[in-house]
C-alpha atoms as a PDB file:
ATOM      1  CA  UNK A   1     140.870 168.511  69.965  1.00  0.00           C
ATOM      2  CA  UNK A   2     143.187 170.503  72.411  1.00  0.00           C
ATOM      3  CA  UNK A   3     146.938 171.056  71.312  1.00  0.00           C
ATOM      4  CA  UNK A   4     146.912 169.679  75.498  1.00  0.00           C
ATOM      5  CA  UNK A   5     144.803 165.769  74.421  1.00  0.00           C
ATOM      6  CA  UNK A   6     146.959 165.625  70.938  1.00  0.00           C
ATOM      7  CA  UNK A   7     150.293 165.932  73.550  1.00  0.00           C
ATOM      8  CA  UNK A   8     148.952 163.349  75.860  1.00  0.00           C
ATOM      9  CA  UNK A   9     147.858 160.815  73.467  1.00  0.00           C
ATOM     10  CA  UNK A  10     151.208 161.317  71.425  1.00  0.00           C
ATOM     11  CA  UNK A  11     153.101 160.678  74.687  1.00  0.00           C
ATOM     12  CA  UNK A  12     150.876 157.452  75.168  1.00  0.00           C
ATOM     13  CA  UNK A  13     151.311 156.231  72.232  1.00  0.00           C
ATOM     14  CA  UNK A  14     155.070 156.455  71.947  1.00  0.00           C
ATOM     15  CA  UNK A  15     154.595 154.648  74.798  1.00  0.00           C
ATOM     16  CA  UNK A  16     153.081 151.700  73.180  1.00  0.00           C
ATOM     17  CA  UNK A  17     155.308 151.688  70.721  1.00  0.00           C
ATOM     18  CA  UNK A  18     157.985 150.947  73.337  1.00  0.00           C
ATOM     19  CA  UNK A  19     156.216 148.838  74.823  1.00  0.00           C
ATOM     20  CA  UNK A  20     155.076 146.878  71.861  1.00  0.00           C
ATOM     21  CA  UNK A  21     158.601 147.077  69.396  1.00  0.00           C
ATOM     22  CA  UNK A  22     161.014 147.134  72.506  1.00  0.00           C
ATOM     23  CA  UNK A  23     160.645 144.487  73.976  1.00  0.00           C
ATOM     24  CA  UNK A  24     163.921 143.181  74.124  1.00  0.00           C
ATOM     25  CA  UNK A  25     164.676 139.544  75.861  1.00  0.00           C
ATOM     26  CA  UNK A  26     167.621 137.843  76.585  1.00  0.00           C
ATOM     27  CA  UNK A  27     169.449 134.394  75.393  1.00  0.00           C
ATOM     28  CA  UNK A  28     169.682 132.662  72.581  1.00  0.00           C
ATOM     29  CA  UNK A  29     167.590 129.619  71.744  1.00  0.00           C
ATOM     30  CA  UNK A  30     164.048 130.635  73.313  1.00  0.00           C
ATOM     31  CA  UNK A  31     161.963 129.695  70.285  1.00  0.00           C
ATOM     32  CA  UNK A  32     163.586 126.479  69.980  1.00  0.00           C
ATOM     33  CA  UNK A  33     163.155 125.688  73.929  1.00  0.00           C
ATOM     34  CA  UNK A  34     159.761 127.255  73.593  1.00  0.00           C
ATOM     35  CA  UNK A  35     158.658 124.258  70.802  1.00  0.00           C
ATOM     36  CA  UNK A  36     160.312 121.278  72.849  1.00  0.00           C
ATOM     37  CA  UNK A  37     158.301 122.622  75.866  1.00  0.00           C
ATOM     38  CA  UNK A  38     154.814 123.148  76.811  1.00  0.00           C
ATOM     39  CA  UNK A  39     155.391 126.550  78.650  1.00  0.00           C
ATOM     40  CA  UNK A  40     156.530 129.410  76.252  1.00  0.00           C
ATOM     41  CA  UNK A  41     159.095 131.006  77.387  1.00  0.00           C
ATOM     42  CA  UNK A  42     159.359 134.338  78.122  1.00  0.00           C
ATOM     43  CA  UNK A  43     161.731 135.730  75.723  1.00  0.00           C
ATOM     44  CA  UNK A  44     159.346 133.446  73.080  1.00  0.00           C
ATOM     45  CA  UNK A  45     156.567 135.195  74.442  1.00  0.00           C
ATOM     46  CA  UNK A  46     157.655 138.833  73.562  1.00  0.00           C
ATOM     47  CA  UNK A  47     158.930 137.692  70.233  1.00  0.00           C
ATOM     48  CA  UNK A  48     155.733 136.542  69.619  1.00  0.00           C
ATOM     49  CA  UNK A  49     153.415 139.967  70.713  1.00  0.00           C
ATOM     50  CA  UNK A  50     156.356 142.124  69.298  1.00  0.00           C
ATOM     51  CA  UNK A  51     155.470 140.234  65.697  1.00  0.00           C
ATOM     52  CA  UNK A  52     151.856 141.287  65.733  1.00  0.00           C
ATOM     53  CA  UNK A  53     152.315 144.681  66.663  1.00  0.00           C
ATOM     54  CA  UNK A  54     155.337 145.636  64.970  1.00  0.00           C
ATOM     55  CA  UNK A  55     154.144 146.074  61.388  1.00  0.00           C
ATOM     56  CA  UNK A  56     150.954 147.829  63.090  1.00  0.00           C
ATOM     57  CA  UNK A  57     153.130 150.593  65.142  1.00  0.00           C
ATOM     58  CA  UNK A  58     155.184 151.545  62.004  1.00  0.00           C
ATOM     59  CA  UNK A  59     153.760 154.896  61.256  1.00  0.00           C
ATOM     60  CA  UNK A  60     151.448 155.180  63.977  1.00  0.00           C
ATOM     61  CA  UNK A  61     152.842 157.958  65.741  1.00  0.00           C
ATOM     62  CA  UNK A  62     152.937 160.300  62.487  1.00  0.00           C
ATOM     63  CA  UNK A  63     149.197 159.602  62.510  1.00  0.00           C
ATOM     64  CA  UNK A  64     148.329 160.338  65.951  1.00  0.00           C
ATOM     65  CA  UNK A  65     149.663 163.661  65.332  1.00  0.00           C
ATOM     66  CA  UNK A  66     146.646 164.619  63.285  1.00  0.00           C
ATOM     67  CA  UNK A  67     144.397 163.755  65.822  1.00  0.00           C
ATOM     68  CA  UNK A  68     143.659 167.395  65.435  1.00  0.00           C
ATOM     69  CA  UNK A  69     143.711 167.772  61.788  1.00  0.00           C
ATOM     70  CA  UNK A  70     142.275 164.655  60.722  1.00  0.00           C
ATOM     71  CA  UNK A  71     141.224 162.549  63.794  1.00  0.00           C
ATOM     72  CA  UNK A  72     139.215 159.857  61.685  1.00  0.00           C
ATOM     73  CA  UNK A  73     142.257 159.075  60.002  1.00  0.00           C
ATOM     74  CA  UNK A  74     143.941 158.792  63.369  1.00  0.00           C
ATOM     75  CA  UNK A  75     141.551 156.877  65.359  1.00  0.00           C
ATOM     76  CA  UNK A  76     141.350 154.041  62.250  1.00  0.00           C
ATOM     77  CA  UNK A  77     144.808 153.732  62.620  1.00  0.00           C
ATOM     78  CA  UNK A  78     144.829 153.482  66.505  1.00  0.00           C
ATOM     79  CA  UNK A  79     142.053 150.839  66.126  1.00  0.00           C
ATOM     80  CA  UNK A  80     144.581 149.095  63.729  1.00  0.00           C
ATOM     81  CA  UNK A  81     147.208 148.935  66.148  1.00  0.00           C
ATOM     82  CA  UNK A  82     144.392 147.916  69.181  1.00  0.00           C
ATOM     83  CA  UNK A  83     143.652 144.905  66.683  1.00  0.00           C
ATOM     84  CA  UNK A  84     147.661 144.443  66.388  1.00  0.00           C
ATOM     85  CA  UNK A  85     147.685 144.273  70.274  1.00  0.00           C
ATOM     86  CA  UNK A  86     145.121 141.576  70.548  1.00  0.00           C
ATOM     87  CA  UNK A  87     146.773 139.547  68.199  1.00  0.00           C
ATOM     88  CA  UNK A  88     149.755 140.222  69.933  1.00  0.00           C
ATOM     89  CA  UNK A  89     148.218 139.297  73.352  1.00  0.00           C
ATOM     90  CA  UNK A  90     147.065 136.148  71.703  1.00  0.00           C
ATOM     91  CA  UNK A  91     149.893 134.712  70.580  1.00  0.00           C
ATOM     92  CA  UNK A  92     151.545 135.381  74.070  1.00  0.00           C
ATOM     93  CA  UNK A  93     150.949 131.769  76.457  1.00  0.00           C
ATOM     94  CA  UNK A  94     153.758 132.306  78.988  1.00  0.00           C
ATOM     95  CA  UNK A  95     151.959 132.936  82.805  1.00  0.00           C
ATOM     96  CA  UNK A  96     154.511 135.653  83.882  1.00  0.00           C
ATOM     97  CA  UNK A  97     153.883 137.752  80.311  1.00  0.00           C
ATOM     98  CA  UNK A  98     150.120 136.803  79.167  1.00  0.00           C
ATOM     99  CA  UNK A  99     148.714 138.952  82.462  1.00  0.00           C
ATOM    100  CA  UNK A 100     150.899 142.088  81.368  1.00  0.00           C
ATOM    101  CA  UNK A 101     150.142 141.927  77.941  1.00  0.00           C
ATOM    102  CA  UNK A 102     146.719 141.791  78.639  1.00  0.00           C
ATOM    103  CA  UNK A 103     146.532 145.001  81.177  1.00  0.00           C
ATOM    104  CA  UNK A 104     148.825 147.022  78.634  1.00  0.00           C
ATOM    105  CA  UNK A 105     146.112 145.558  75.908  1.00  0.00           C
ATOM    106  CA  UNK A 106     143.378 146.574  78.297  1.00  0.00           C
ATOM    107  CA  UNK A 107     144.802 150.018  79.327  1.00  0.00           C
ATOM    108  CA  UNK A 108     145.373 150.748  75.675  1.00  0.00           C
ATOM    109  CA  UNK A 109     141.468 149.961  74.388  1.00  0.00           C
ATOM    110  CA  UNK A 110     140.821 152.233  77.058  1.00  0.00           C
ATOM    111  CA  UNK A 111     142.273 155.195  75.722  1.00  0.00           C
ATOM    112  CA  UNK A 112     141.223 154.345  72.571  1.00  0.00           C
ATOM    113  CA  UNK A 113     137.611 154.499  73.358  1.00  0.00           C
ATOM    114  CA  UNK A 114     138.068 158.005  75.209  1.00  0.00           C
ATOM    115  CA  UNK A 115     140.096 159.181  72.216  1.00  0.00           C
ATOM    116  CA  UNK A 116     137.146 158.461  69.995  1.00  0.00           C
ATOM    117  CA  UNK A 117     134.860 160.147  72.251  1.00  0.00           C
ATOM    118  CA  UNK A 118     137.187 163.065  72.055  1.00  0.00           C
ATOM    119  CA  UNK A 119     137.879 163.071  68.333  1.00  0.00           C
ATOM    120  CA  UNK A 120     134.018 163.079  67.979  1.00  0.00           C
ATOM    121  CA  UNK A 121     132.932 165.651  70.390  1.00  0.00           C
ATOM    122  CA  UNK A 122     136.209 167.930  71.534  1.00  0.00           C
ATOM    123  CA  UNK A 123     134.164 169.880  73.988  1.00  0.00           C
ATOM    124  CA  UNK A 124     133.466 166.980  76.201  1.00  0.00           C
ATOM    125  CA  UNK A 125     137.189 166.725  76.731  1.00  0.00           C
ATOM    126  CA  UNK A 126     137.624 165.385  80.556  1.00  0.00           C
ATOM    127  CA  UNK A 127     141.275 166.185  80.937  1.00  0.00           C
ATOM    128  CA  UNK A 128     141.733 164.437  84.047  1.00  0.00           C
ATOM    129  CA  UNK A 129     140.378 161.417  83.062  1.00  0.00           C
ATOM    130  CA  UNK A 130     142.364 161.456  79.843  1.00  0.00           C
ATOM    131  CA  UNK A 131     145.277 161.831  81.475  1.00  0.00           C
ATOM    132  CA  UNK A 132     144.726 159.216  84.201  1.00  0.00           C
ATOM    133  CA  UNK A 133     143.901 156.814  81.549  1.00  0.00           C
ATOM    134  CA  UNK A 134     147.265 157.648  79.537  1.00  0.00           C
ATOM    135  CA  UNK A 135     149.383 157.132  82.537  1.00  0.00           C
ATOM    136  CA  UNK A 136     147.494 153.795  82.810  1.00  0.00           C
ATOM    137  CA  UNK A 137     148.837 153.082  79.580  1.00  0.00           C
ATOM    138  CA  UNK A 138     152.465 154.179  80.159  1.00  0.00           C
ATOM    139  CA  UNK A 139     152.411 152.105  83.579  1.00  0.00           C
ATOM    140  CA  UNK A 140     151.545 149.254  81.603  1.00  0.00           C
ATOM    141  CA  UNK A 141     153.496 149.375  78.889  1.00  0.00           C
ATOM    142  CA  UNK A 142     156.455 149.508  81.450  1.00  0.00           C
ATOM    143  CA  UNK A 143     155.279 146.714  83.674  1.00  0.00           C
ATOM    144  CA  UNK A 144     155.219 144.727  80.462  1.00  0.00           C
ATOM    145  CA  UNK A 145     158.346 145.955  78.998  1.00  0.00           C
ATOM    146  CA  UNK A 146     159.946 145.024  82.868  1.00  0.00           C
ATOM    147  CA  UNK A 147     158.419 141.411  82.531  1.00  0.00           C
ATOM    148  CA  UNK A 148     160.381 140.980  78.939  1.00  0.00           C
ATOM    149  CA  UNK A 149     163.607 142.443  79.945  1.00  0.00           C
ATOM    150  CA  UNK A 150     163.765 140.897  83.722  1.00  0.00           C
END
């Protein structure tokens, strides 16, 4: 894998872990609010994808720096933190979050999958497409970071 892919998928990733660990919120009381009523609340709803994922991120970005020198080992950890994420996106109800969630969710398989392509066949490398797929990643990690902080 080119020092160029191990770059862009570190950059990604750090990305996710932003996006996933960082998500911030204001006020005081959501989870309670959330319980008495039906709709979670936003705040609620990025406490509750930031608990599936943050256990799952913890070490992630050490790994995906061996992409090049051991990219099995990588990959099985990115596919733990993809798992992370749909647990995450799961546990999110609230209309404004759920949709970002789900894109960054969707953005991040994406990668994934070319990653694994990648890790098992280096010459096939599309840069391009890599990189268009990581800045669909980064653009949805901050959409959904926007959508917790707003």
């Amino acid at each position: 894998m080119t020092k160029k892919l191990v770059s862009l998928a570190t950059a990604a990733i750090a990305v996710a872990l932003l996006a996933g660990c960082s998500t911030g919120g204001s006020g005081t009381g959501a989870t309670t609010a959330a319980k008495e009523t039906p709709t979670q609340s936003k705040t609620a709803a990025c406490k509750a994808f930031e608990s599936k994922v943050e256990s799952a991120a913890q070490g992630l970005q050490s790994e995906v720096a061996k992409l090049q020198s051991d990219p099995q080992a990588a990959v099985a950890k990115l596919k733990e933190f993809d798992t992370s994420l749909s647990e995450g996106v799961d546990a999110v109800t609230n209309p404004t979050v759920k949709p970002k969630a789900e894109a960054f969710h969707t953005a991040y398989t994406d990668m994934l999958t070319q990653i694994e392509a990648i890790a098992k066949d280096p010459q096939s490398a599309d840069i391009s497409k890599f990189t268009e797929t990581t800045t669909k990643v980064q653009e949805a990690g901050n959409d959904f970071q926007k959508s917790c902080t707003a």
